[in-house]
C-alpha atoms as a PDB file:
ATOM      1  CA  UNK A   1     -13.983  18.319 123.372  1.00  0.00           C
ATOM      2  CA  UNK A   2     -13.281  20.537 120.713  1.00  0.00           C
ATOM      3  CA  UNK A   3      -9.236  20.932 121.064  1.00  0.00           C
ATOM      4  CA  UNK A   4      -9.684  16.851 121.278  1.00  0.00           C
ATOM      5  CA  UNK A   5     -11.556  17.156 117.491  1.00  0.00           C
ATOM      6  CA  UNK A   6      -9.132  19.340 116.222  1.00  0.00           C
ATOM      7  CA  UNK A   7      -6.029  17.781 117.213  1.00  0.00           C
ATOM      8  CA  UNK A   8      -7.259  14.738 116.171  1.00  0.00           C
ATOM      9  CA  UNK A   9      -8.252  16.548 112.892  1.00  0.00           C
ATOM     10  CA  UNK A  10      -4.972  17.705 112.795  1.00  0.00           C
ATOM     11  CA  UNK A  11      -3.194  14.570 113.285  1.00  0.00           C
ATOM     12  CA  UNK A  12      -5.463  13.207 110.283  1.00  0.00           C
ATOM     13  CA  UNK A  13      -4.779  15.552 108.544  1.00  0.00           C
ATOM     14  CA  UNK A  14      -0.566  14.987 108.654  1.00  0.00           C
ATOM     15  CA  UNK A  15      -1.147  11.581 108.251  1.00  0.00           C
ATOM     16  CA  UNK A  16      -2.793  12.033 104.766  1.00  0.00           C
ATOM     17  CA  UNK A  17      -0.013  14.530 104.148  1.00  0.00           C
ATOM     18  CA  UNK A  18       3.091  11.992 104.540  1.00  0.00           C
ATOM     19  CA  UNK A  19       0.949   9.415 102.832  1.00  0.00           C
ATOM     20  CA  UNK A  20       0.570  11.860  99.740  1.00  0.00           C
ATOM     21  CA  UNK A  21       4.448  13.262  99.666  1.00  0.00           C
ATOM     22  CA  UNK A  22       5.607   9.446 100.345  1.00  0.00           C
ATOM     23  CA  UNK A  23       3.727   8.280  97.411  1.00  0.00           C
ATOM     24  CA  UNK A  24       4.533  11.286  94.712  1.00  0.00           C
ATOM     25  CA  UNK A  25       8.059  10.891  95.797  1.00  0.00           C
ATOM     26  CA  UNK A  26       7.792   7.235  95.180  1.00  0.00           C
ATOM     27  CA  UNK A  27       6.426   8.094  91.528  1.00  0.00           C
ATOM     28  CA  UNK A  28       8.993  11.268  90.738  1.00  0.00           C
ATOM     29  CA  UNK A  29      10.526  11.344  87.836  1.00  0.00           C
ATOM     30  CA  UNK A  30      13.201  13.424  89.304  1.00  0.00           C
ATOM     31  CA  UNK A  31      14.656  10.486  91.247  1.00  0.00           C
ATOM     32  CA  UNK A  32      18.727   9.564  90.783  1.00  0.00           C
ATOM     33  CA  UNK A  33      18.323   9.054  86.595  1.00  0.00           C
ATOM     34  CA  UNK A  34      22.347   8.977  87.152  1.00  0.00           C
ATOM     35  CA  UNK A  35      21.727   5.565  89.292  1.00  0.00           C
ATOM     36  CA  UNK A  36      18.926   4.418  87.353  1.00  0.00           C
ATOM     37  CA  UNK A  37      21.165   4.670  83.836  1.00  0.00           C
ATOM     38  CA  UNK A  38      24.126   2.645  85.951  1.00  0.00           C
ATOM     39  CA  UNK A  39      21.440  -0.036  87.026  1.00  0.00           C
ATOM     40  CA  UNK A  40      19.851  -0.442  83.308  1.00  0.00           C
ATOM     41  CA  UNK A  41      23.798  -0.264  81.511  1.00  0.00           C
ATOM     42  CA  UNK A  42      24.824  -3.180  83.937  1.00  0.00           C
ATOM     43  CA  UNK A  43      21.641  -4.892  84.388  1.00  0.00           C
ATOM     44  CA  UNK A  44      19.171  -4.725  81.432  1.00  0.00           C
ATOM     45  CA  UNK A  45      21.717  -3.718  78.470  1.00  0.00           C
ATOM     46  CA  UNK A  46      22.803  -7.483  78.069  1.00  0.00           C
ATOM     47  CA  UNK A  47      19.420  -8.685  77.228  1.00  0.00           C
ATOM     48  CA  UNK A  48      18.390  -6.054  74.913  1.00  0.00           C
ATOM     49  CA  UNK A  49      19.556  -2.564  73.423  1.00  0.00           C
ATOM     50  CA  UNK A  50      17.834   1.083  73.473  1.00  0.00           C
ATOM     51  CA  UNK A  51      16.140   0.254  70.233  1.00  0.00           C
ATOM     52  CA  UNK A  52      13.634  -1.989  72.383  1.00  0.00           C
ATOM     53  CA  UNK A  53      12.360   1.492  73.810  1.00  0.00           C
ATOM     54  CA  UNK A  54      12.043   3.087  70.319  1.00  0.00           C
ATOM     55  CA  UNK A  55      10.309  -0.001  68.373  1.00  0.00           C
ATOM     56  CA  UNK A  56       6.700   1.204  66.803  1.00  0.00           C
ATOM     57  CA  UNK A  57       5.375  -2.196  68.965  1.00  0.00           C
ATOM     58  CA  UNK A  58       6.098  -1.276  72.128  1.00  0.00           C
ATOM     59  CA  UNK A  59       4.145  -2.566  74.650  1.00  0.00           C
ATOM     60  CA  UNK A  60       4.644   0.522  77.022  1.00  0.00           C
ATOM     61  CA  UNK A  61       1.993   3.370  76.610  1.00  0.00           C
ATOM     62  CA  UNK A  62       1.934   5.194  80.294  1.00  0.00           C
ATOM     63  CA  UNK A  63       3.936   5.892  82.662  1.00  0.00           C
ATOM     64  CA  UNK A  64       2.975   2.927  84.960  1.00  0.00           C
ATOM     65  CA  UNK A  65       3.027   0.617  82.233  1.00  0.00           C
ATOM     66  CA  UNK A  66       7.252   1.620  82.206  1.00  0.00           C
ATOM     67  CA  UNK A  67       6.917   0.812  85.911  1.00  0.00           C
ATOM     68  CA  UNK A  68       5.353  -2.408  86.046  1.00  0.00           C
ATOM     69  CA  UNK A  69       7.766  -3.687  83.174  1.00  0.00           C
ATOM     70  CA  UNK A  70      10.799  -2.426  85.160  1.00  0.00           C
ATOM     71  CA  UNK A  71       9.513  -4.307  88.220  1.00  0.00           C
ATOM     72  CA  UNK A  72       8.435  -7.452  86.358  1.00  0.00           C
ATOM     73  CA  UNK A  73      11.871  -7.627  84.713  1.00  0.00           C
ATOM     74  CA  UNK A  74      14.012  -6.979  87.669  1.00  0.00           C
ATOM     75  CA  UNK A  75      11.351  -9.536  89.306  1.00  0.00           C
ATOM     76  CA  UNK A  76      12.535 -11.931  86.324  1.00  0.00           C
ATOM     77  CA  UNK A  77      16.000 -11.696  86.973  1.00  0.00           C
ATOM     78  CA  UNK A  78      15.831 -11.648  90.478  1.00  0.00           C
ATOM     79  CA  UNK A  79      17.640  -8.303  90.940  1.00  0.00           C
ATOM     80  CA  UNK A  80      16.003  -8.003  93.914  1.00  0.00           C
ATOM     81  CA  UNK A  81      16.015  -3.991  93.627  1.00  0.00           C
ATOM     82  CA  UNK A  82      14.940  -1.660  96.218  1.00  0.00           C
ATOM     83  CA  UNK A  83      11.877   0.606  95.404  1.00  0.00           C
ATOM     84  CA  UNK A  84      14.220   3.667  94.676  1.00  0.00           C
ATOM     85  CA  UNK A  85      16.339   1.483  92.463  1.00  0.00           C
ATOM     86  CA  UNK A  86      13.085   0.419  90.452  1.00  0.00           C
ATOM     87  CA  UNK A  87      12.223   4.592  90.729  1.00  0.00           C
ATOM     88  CA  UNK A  88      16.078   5.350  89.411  1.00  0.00           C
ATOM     89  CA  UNK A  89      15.324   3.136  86.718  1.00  0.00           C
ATOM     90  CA  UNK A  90      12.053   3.860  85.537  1.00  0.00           C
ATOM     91  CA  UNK A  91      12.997   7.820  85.650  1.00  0.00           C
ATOM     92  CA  UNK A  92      15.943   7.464  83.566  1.00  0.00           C
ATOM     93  CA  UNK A  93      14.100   5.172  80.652  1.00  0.00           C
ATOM     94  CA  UNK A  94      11.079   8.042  80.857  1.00  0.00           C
ATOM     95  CA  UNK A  95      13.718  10.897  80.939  1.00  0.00           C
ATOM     96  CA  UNK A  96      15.893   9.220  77.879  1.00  0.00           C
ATOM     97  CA  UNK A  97      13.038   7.476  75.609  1.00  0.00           C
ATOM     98  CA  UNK A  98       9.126   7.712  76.923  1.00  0.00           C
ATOM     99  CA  UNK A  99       8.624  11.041  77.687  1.00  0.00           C
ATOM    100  CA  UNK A 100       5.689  10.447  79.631  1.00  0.00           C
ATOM    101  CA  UNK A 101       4.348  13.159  82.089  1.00  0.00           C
ATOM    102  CA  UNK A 102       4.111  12.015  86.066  1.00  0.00           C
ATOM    103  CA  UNK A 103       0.869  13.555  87.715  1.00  0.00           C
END
């Protein structure tokens, strides 16, 4: 009974492991900011400039703010981007203009 507790303790225990890596990784702001600068230059710059990113209105104050208004723009336009893609994206805009810390 006991090596059946802790294995299954164990196994729990991995579980909440890969669910915590999977989702920081999903959030890093260390993701391909070479990709995500590609995506926004082909994809976004059209519609609008940098100086959207540096107006004193902005409507972005956090770092999942950035991420929702990457989604619900490439949502809009019906990029149909991968979650990476959306990642790539959102790292390079917080690398080049936000600044915002990731937890």
């Amino acid at each position: 009974m006991d090596q059946q507790r802790f294995l299954l303790n164990t196994g729990l225990l991995l579980l909440a492991l890969v669910c915590y890596t999977s989702q920081a990784k999903a959030a890093d702001p260390v993701a391909n900011i070479a990709q995500g600068k590609k995506l926004y230059e082909t994809h976004c710059f059209s519609c609008h400039d940098s100086k959207i990113h540096t107006r004193p209105e902005t409507i972005i104050h956090s770092f999942s703010a950035l991420k929702k208004r990457v989604q619900f723009c490439q949502n809009n336009n019906q990029l149909n981007w991968s979650a990476a893609q959306i990642d790539n994206v959102v790292a390079h805009l917080n690398d080049t203009f936000y600044k915002f810390k990731v937890k």
